[in-house]
Protein backbone atom coordinates (compact mmCIF):
# COMPACT_ATOMS: atom_id res chain seq x y z
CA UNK A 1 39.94 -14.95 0.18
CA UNK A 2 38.18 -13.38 3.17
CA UNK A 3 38.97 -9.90 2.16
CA UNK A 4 37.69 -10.48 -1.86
CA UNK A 5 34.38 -12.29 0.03
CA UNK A 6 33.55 -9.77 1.73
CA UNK A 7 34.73 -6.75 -0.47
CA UNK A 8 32.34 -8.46 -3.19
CA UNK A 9 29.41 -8.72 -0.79
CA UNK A 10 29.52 -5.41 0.43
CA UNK A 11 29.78 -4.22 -3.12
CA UNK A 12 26.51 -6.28 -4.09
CA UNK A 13 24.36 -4.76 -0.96
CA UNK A 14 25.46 -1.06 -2.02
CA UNK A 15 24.54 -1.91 -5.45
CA UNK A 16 20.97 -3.49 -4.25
CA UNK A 17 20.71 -0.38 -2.05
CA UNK A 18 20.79 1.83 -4.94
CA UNK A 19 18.61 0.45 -7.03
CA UNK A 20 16.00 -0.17 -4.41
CA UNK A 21 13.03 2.33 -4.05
CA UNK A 22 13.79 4.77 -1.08
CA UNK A 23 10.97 5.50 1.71
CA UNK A 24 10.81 8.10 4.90
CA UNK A 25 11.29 6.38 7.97
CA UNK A 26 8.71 8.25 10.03
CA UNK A 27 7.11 9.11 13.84
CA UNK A 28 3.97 8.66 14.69
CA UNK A 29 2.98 12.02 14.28
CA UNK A 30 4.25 11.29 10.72
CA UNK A 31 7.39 13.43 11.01
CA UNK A 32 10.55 12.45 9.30
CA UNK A 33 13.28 11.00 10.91
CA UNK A 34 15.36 8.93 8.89
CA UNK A 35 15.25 6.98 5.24
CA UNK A 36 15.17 3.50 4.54
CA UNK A 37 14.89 1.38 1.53
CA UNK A 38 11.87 -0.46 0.41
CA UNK A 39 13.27 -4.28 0.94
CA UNK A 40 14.87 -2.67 4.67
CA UNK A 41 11.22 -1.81 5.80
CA UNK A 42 9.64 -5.37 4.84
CA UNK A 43 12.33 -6.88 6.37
CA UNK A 44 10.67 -7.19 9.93
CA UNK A 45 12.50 -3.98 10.99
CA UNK A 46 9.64 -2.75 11.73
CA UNK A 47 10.81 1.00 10.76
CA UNK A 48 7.53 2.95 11.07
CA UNK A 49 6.86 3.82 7.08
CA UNK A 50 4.12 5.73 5.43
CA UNK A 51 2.05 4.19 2.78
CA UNK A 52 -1.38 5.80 1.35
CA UNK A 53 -4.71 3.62 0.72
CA UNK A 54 -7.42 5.08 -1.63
CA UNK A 55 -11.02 3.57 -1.13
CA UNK A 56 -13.42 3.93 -4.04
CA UNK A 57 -16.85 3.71 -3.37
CA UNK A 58 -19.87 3.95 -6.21
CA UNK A 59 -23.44 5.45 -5.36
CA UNK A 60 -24.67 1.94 -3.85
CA UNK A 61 -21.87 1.85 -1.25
CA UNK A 62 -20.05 -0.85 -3.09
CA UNK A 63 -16.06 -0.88 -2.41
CA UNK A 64 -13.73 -1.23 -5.16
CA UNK A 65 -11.05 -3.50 -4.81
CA UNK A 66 -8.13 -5.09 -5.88
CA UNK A 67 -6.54 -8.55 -6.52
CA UNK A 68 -2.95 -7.98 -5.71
CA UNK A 69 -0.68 -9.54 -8.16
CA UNK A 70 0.85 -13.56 -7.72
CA UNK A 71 4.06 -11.60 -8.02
CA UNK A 72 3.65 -9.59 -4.70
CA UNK A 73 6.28 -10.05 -2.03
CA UNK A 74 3.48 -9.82 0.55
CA UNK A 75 -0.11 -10.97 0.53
CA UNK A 76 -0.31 -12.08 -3.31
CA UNK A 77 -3.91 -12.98 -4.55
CA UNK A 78 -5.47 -11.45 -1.51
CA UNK A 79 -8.12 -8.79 -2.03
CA UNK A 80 -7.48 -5.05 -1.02
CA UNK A 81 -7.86 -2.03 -0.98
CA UNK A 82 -8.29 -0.16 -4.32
CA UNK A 83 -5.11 1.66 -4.44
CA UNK A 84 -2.47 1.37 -1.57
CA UNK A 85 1.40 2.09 -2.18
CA UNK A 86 4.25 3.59 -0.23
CA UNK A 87 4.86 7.57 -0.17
CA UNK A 88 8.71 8.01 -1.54
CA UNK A 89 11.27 9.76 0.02
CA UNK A 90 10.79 13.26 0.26
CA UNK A 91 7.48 13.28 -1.35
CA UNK A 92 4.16 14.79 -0.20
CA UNK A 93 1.18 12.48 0.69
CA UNK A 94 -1.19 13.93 -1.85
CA UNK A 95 1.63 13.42 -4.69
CA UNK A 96 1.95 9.30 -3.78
CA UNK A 97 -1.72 8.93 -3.88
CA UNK A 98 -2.05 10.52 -6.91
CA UNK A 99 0.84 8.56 -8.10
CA UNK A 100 -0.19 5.42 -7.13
CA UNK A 101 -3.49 5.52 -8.42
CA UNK A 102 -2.61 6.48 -11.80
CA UNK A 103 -0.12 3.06 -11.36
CA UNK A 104 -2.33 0.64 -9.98
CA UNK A 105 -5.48 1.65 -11.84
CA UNK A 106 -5.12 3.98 -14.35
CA UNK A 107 -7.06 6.62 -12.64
CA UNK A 108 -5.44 10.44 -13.49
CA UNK A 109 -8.73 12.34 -12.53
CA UNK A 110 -10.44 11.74 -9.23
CA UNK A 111 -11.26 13.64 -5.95
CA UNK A 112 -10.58 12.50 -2.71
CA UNK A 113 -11.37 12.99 1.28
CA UNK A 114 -8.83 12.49 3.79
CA UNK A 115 -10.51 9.76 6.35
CA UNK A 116 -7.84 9.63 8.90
CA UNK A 117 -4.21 7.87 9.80
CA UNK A 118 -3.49 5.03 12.03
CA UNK A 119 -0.29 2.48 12.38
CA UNK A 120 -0.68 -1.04 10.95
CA UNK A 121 1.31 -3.68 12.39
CA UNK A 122 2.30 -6.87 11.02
CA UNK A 123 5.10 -9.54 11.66
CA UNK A 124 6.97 -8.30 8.84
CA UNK A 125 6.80 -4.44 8.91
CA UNK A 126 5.13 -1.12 10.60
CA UNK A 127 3.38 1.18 8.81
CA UNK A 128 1.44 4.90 8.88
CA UNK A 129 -1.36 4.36 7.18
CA UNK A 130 -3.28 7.79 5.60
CA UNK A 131 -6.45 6.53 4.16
CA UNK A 132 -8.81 8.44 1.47
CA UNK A 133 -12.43 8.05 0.42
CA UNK A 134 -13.08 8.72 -3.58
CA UNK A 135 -16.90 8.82 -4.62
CA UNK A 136 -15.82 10.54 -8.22
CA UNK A 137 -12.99 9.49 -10.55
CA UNK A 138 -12.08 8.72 -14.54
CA UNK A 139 -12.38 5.31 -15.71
CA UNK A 140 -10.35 2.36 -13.93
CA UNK A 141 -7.69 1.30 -16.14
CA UNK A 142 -5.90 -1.88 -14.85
CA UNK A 143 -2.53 -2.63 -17.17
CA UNK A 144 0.25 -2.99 -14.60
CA UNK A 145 1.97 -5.86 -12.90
CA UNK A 146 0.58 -4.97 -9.06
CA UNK A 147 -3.23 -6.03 -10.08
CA UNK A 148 -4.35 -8.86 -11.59
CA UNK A 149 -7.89 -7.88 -11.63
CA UNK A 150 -10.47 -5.47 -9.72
CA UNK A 151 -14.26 -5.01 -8.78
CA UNK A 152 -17.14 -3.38 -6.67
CA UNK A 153 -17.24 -5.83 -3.64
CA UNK A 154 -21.21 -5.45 -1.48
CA UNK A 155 -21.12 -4.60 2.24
CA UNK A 156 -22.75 -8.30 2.53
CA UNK A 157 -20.17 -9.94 0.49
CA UNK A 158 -17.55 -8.20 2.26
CA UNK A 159 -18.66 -8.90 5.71
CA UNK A 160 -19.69 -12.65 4.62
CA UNK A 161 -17.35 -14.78 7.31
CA UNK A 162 -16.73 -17.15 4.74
CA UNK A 163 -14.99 -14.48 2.57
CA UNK A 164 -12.53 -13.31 5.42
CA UNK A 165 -9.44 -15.69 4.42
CA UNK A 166 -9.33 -13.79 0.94
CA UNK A 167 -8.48 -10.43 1.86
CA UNK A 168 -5.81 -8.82 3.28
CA UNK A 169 -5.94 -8.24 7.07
CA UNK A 170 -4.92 -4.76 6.52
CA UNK A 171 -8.14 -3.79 4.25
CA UNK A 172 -10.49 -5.79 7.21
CA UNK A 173 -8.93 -3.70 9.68
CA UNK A 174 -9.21 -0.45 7.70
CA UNK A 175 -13.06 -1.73 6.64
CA UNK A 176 -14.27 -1.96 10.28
CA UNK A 177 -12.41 0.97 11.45
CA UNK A 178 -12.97 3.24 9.07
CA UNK A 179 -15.41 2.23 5.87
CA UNK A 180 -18.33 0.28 7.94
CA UNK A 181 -20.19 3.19 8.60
């Protein structure tokens, strides 16, 4: 009975392993060094993973951004950043930004600025973080399961204390460290 246990179980973990997106388990410098899946690096390994944001910003200065989806595994209903997502194994930054803005928001068209790369570090996972700034794009087209809903937020309204509990720490972070100015 042991042996068909445990036969069975390890048969269901290669099976969810399979199935599960794959990510590069990176550096800091952002080099490769291993591969990990999806549900391994939200585990609270903490494997260092790279993940791209995209911050769109109209001619006032307002900040797009989004209402992640009830359905999220982590921070659901919390407001973030326009278009985040993780970079897939063996893919190249610029193709995971481009592919995970035409995901989350329907955007195909859109030109973006490289604002810099840090490490985000929660209780449940590590991440390299490589941020963009868009000021031009197509229309925002929101028909997935990851958004329930987006819109230009103010400066004021972001930085309003009583606003802080409904966004995602990683967005605040990013905000003051790299959007304030």
């Amino acid at each position: 009975m042991f042996f068909l246990t445990f036969f069975v179980k390890n048969r269901l973990l290669a099976k969810a392993a399979r199935d599960d997106e794959w990510v590069p388990v990176v550096n800091e410098k952002g080099e490769v060094v291993g591969k990990a899946t999806r549900r391994s690096v939200h585990s609270g390994s903490m494997l260092l993973h790279p993940v791209v944001h995209l911050h769109i910003m109209n001619k006032q200065g307002d900040i797009y951004l989004q209402k992640r989806s009830m359905k999220k595994d982590l921070l659901p209903g919390k407001w973030d950043t326009a278009v985040g997502g993780h970079v897939g194994f063996g893919e190249k930054i610029e193709d995971a930004l481009k592919r995970e803005t035409q995901e989350e928001l329907g955007i195909t068209k859109f030109k973006a600025r490289f604002l810099g790369s840090y490490v985000w570090e929660s209780s449940r996972e590590r991440e390299l973080v490589f941020s963009f700034l868009c000021t031009a794009h197509d229309a925002i087209d929101i028909h997935n399961e990851e958004v329930d809903e987006g819109r230009f937020w103010s400066r004021k309204e972001i930085e309003d204390p009583a606003n802080a509990s409904i966004f995602t720490p990683n967005f605040l972070h990013e905000y003051q460290r790299l959007l304030k100015k």
